[in-house]
PDB file of N, CA and C in Angstrom:
ATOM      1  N   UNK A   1     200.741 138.571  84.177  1.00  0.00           N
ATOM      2  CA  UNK A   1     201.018 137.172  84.408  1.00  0.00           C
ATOM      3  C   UNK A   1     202.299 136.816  83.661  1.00  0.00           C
ATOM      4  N   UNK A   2     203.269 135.961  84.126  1.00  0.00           N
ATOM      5  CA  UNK A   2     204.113 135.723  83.560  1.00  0.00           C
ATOM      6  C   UNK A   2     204.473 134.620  82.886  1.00  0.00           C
ATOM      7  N   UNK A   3     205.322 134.040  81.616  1.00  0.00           N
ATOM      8  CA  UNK A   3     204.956 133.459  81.007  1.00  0.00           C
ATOM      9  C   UNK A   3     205.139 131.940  81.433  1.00  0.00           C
ATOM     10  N   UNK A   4     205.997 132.061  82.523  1.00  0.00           N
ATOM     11  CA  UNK A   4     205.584 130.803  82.949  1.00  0.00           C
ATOM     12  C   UNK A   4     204.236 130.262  83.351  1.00  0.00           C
ATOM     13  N   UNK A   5     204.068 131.387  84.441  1.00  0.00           N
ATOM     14  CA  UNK A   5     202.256 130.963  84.619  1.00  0.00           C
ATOM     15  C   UNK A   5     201.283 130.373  83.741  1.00  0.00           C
ATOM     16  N   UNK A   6     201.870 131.279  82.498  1.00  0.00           N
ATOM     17  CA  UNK A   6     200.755 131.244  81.242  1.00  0.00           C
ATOM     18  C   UNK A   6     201.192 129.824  80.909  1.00  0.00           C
ATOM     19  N   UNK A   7     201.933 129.664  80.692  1.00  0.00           N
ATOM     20  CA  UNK A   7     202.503 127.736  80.467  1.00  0.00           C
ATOM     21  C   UNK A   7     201.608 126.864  81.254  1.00  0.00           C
ATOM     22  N   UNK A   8     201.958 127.487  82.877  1.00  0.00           N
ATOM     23  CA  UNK A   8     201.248 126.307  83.787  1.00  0.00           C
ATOM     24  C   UNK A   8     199.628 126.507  83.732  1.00  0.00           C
ATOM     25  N   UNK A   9     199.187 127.246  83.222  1.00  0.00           N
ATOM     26  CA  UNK A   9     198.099 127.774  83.328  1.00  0.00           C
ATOM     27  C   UNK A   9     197.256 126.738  82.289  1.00  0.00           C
ATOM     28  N   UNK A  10     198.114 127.369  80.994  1.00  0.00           N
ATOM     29  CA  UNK A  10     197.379 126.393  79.535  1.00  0.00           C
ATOM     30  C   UNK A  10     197.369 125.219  79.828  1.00  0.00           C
ATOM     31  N   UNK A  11     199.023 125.189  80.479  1.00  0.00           N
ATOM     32  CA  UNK A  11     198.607 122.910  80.956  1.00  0.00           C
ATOM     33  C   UNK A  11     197.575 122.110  81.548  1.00  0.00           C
ATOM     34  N   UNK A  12     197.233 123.336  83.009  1.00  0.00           N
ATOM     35  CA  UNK A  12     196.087 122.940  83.597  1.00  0.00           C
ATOM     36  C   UNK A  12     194.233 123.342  82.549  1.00  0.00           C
ATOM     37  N   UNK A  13     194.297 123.805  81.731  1.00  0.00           N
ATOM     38  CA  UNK A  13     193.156 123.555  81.075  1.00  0.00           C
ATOM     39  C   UNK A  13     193.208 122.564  79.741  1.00  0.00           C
ATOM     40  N   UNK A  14     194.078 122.237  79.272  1.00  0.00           N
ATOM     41  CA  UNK A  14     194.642 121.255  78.558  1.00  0.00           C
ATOM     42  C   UNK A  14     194.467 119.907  78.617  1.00  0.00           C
ATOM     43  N   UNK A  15     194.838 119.609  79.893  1.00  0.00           N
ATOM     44  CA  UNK A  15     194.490 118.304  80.918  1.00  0.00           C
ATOM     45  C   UNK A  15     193.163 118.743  81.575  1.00  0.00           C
ATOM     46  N   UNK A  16     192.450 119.380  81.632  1.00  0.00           N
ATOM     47  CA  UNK A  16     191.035 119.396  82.249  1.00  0.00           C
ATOM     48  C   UNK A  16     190.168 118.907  80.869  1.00  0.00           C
ATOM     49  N   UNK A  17     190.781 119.608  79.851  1.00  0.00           N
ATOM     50  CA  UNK A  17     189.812 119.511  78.569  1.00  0.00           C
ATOM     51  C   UNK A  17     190.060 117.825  78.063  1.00  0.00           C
ATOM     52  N   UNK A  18     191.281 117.326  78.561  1.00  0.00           N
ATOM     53  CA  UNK A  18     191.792 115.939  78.208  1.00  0.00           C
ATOM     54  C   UNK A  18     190.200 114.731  79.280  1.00  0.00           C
ATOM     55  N   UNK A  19     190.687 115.719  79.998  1.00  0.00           N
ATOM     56  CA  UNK A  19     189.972 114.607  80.778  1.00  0.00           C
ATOM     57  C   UNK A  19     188.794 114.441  80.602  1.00  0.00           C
ATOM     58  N   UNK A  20     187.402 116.075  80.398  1.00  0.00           N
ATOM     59  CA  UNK A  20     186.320 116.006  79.744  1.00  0.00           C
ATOM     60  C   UNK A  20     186.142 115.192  78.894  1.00  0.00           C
ATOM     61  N   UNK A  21     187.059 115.283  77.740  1.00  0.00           N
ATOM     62  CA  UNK A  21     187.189 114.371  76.558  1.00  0.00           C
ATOM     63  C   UNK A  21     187.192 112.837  77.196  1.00  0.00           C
ATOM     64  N   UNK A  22     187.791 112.498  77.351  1.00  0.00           N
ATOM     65  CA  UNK A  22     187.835 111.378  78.178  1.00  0.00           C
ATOM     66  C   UNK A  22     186.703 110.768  78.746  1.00  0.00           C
ATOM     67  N   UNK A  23     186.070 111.534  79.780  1.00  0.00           N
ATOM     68  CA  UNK A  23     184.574 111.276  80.571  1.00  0.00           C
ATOM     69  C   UNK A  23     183.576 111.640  79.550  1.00  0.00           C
ATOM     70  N   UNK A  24     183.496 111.476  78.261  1.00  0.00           N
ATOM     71  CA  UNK A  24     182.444 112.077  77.772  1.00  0.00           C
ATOM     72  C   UNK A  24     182.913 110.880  76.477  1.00  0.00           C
ATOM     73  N   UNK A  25     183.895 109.927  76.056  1.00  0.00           N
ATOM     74  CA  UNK A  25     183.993 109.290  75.544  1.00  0.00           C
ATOM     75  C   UNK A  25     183.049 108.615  75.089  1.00  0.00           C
ATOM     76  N   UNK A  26     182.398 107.907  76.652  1.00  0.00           N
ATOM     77  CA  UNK A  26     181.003 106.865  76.283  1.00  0.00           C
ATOM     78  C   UNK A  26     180.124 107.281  75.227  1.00  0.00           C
ATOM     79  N   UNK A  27     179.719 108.876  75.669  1.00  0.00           N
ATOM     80  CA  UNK A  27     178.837 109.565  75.161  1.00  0.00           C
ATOM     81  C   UNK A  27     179.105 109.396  73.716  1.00  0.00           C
ATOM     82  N   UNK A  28     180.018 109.871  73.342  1.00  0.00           N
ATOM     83  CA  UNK A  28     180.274 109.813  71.555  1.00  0.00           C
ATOM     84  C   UNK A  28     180.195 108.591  71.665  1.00  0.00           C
ATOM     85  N   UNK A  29     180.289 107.559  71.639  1.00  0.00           N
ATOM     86  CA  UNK A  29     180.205 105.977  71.030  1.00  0.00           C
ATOM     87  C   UNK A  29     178.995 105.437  71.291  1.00  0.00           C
ATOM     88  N   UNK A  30     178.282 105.800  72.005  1.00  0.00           N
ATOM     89  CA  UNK A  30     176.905 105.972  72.483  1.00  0.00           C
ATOM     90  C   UNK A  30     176.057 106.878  71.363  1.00  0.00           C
ATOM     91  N   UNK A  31     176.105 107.801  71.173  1.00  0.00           N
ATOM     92  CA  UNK A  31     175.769 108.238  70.086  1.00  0.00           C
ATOM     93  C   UNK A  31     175.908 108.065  68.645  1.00  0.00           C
ATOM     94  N   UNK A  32     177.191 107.675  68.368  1.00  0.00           N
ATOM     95  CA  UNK A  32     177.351 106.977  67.198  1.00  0.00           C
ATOM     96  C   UNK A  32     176.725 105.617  66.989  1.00  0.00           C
ATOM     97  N   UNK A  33     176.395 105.001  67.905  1.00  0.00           N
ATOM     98  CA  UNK A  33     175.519 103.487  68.129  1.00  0.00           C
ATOM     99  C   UNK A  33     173.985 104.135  67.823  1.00  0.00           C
ATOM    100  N   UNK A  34     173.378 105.124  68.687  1.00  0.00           N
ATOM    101  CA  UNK A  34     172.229 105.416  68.489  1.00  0.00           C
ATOM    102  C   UNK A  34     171.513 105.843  66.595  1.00  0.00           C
ATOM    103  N   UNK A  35     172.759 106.455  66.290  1.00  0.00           N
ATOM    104  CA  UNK A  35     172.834 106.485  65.106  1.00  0.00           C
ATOM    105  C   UNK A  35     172.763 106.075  63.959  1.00  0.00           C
ATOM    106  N   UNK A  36     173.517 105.213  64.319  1.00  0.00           N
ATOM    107  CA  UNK A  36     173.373 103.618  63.176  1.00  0.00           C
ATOM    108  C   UNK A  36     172.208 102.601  63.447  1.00  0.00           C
ATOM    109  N   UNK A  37     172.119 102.901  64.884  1.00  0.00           N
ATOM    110  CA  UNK A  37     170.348 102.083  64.561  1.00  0.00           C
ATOM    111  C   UNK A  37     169.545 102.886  64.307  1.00  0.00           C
ATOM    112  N   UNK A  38     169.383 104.145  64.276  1.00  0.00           N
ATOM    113  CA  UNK A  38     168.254 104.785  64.047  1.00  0.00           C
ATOM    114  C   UNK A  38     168.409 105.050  61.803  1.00  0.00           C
ATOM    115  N   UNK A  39     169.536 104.981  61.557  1.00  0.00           N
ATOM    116  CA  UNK A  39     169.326 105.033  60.152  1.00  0.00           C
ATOM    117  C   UNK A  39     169.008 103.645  59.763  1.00  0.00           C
ATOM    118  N   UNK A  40     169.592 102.370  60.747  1.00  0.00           N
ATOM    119  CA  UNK A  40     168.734 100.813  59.732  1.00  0.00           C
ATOM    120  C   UNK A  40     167.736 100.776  60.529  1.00  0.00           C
ATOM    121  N   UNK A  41     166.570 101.830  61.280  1.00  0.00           N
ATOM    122  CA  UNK A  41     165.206 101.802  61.122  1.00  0.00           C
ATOM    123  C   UNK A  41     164.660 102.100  60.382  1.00  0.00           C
ATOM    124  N   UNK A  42     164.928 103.172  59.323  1.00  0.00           N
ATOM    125  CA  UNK A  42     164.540 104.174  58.347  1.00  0.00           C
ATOM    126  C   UNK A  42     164.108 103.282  57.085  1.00  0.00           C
ATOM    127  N   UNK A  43     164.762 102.432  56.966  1.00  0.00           N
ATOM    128  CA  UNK A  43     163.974 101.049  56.244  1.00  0.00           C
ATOM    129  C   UNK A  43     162.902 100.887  56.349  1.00  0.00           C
ATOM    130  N   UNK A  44     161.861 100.805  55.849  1.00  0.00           N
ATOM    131  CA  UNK A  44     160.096 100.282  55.901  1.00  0.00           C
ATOM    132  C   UNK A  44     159.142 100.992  57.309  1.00  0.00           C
ATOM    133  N   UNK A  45     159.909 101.333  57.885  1.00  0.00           N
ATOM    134  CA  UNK A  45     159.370 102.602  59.151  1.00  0.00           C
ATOM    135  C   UNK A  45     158.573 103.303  58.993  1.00  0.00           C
ATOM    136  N   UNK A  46     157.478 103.659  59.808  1.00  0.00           N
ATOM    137  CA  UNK A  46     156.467 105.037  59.329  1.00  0.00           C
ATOM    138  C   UNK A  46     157.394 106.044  59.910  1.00  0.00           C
ATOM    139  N   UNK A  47     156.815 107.585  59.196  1.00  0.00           N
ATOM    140  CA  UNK A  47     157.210 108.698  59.711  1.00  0.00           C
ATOM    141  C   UNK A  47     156.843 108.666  61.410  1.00  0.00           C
ATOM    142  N   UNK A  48     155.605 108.266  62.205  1.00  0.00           N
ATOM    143  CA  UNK A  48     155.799 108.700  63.198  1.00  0.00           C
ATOM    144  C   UNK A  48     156.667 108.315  63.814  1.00  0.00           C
ATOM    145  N   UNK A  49     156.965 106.634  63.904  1.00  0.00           N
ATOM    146  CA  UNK A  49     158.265 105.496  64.869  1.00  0.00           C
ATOM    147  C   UNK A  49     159.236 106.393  64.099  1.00  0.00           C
ATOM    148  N   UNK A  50     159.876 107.176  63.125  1.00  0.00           N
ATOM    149  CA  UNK A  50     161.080 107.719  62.730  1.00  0.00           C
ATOM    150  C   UNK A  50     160.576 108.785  63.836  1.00  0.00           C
ATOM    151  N   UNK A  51     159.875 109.689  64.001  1.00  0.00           N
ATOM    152  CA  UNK A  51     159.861 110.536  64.494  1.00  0.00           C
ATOM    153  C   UNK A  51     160.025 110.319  66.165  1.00  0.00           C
ATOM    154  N   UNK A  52     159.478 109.651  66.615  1.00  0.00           N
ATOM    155  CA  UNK A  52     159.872 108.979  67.654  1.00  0.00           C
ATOM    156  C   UNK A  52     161.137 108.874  67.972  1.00  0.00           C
ATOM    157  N   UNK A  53     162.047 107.900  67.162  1.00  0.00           N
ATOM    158  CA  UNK A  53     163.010 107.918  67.692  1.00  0.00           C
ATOM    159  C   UNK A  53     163.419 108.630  67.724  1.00  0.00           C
ATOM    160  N   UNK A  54     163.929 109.860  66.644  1.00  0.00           N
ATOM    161  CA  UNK A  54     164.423 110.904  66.851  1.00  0.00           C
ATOM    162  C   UNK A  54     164.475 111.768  67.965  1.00  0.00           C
ATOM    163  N   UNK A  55     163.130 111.887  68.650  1.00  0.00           N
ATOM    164  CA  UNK A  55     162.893 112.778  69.544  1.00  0.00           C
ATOM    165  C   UNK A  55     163.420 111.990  70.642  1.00  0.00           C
ATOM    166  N   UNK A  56     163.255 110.563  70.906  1.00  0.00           N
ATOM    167  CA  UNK A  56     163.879 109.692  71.790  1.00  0.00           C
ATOM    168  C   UNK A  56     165.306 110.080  71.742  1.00  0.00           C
ATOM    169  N   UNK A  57     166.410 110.489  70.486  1.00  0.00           N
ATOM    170  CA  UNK A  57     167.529 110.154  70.612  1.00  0.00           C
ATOM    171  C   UNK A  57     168.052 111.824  71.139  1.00  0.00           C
ATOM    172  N   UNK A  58     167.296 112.757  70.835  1.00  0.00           N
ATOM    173  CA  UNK A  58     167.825 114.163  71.247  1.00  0.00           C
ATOM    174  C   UNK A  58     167.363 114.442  72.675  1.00  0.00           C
ATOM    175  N   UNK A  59     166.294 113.914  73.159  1.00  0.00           N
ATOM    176  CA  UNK A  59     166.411 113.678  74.876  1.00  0.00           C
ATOM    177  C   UNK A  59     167.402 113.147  75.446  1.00  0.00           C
ATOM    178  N   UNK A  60     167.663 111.859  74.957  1.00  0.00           N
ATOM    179  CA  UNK A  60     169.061 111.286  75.735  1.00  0.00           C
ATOM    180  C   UNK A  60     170.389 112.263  75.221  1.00  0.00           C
ATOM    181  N   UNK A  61     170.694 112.804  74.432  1.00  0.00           N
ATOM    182  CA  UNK A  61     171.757 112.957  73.713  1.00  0.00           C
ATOM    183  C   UNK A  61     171.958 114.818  74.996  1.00  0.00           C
ATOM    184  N   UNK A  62     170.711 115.334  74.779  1.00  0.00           N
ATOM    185  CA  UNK A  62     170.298 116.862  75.556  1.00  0.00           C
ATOM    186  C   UNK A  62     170.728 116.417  76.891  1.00  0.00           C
ATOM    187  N   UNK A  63     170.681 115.221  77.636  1.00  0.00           N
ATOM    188  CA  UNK A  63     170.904 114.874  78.972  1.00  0.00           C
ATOM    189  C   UNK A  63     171.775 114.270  79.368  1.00  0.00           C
ATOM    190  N   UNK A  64     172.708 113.351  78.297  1.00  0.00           N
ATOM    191  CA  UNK A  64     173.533 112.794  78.537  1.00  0.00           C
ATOM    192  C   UNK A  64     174.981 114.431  78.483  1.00  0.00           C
ATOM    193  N   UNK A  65     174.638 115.036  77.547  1.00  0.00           N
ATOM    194  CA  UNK A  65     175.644 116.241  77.174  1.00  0.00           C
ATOM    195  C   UNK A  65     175.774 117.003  78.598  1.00  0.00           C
ATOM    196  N   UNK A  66     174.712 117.250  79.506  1.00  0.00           N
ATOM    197  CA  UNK A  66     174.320 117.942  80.779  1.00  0.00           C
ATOM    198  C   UNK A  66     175.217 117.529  81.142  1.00  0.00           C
ATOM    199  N   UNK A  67     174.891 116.500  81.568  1.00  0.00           N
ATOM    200  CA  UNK A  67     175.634 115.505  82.737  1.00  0.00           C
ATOM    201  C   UNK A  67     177.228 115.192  82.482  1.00  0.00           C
ATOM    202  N   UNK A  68     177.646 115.379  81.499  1.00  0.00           N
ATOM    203  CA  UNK A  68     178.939 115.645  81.168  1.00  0.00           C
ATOM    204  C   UNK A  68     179.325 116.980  81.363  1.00  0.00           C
ATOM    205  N   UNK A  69     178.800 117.749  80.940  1.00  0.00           N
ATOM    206  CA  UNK A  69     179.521 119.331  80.842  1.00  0.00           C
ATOM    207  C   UNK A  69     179.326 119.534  83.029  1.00  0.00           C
ATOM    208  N   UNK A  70     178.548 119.119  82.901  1.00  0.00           N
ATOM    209  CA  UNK A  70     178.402 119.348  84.587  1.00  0.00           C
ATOM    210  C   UNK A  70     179.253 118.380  85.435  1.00  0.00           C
ATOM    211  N   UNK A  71     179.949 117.393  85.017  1.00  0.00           N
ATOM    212  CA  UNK A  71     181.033 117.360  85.605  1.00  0.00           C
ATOM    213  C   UNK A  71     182.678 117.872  85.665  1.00  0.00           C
ATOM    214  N   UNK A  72     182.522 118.889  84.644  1.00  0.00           N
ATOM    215  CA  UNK A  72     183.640 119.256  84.370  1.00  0.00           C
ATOM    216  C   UNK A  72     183.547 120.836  84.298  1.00  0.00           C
ATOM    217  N   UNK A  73     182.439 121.566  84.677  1.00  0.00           N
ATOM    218  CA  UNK A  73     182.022 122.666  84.352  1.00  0.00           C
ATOM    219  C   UNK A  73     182.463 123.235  86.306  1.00  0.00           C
ATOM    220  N   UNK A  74     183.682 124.037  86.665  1.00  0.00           N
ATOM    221  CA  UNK A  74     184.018 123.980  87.553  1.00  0.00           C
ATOM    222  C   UNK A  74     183.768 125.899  88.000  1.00  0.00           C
ATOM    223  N   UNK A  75     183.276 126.588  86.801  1.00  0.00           N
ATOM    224  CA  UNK A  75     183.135 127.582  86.719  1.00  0.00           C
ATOM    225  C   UNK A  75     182.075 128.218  87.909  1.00  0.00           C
TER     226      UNK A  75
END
């Protein structure tokens, strides 16, 4: 391959990875939200509602990640 290719090549995964980043934005700010409410629950909370949420927040977090990598997963 020549090194131009290799140029046009890196650009086009560069800008694919830009754009993942991009479409997956929500997700991190979405998660960082889930976050901060789930530590000012941890206040006066039983272990199970902590446990709860937790397991609540790694379902969404396991499905929301899917659904991102699967739009950009062209492999």
């Amino acid at each position: 391959m020549s090194q131009a290719q290799d140029v046009r090549r890196q650009g086009v995964i560069e800008k694919e990875e830009f754009r993942a980043e991009k479409a997956c934005e929500p997700l991190h700010t979405e998660i960082k939200e889930l976050e901060a409410e789930l530590a000012s629950t941890l206040d006066g909370e039983s272990k199970s509602n902590i446990e709860q949420e937790i397991a609540g927040l790694k379902d969404k977090i396991q499905a929301e990640w899917a659904w991102c990598f699967q739009l950009y997963d062209k492999d």
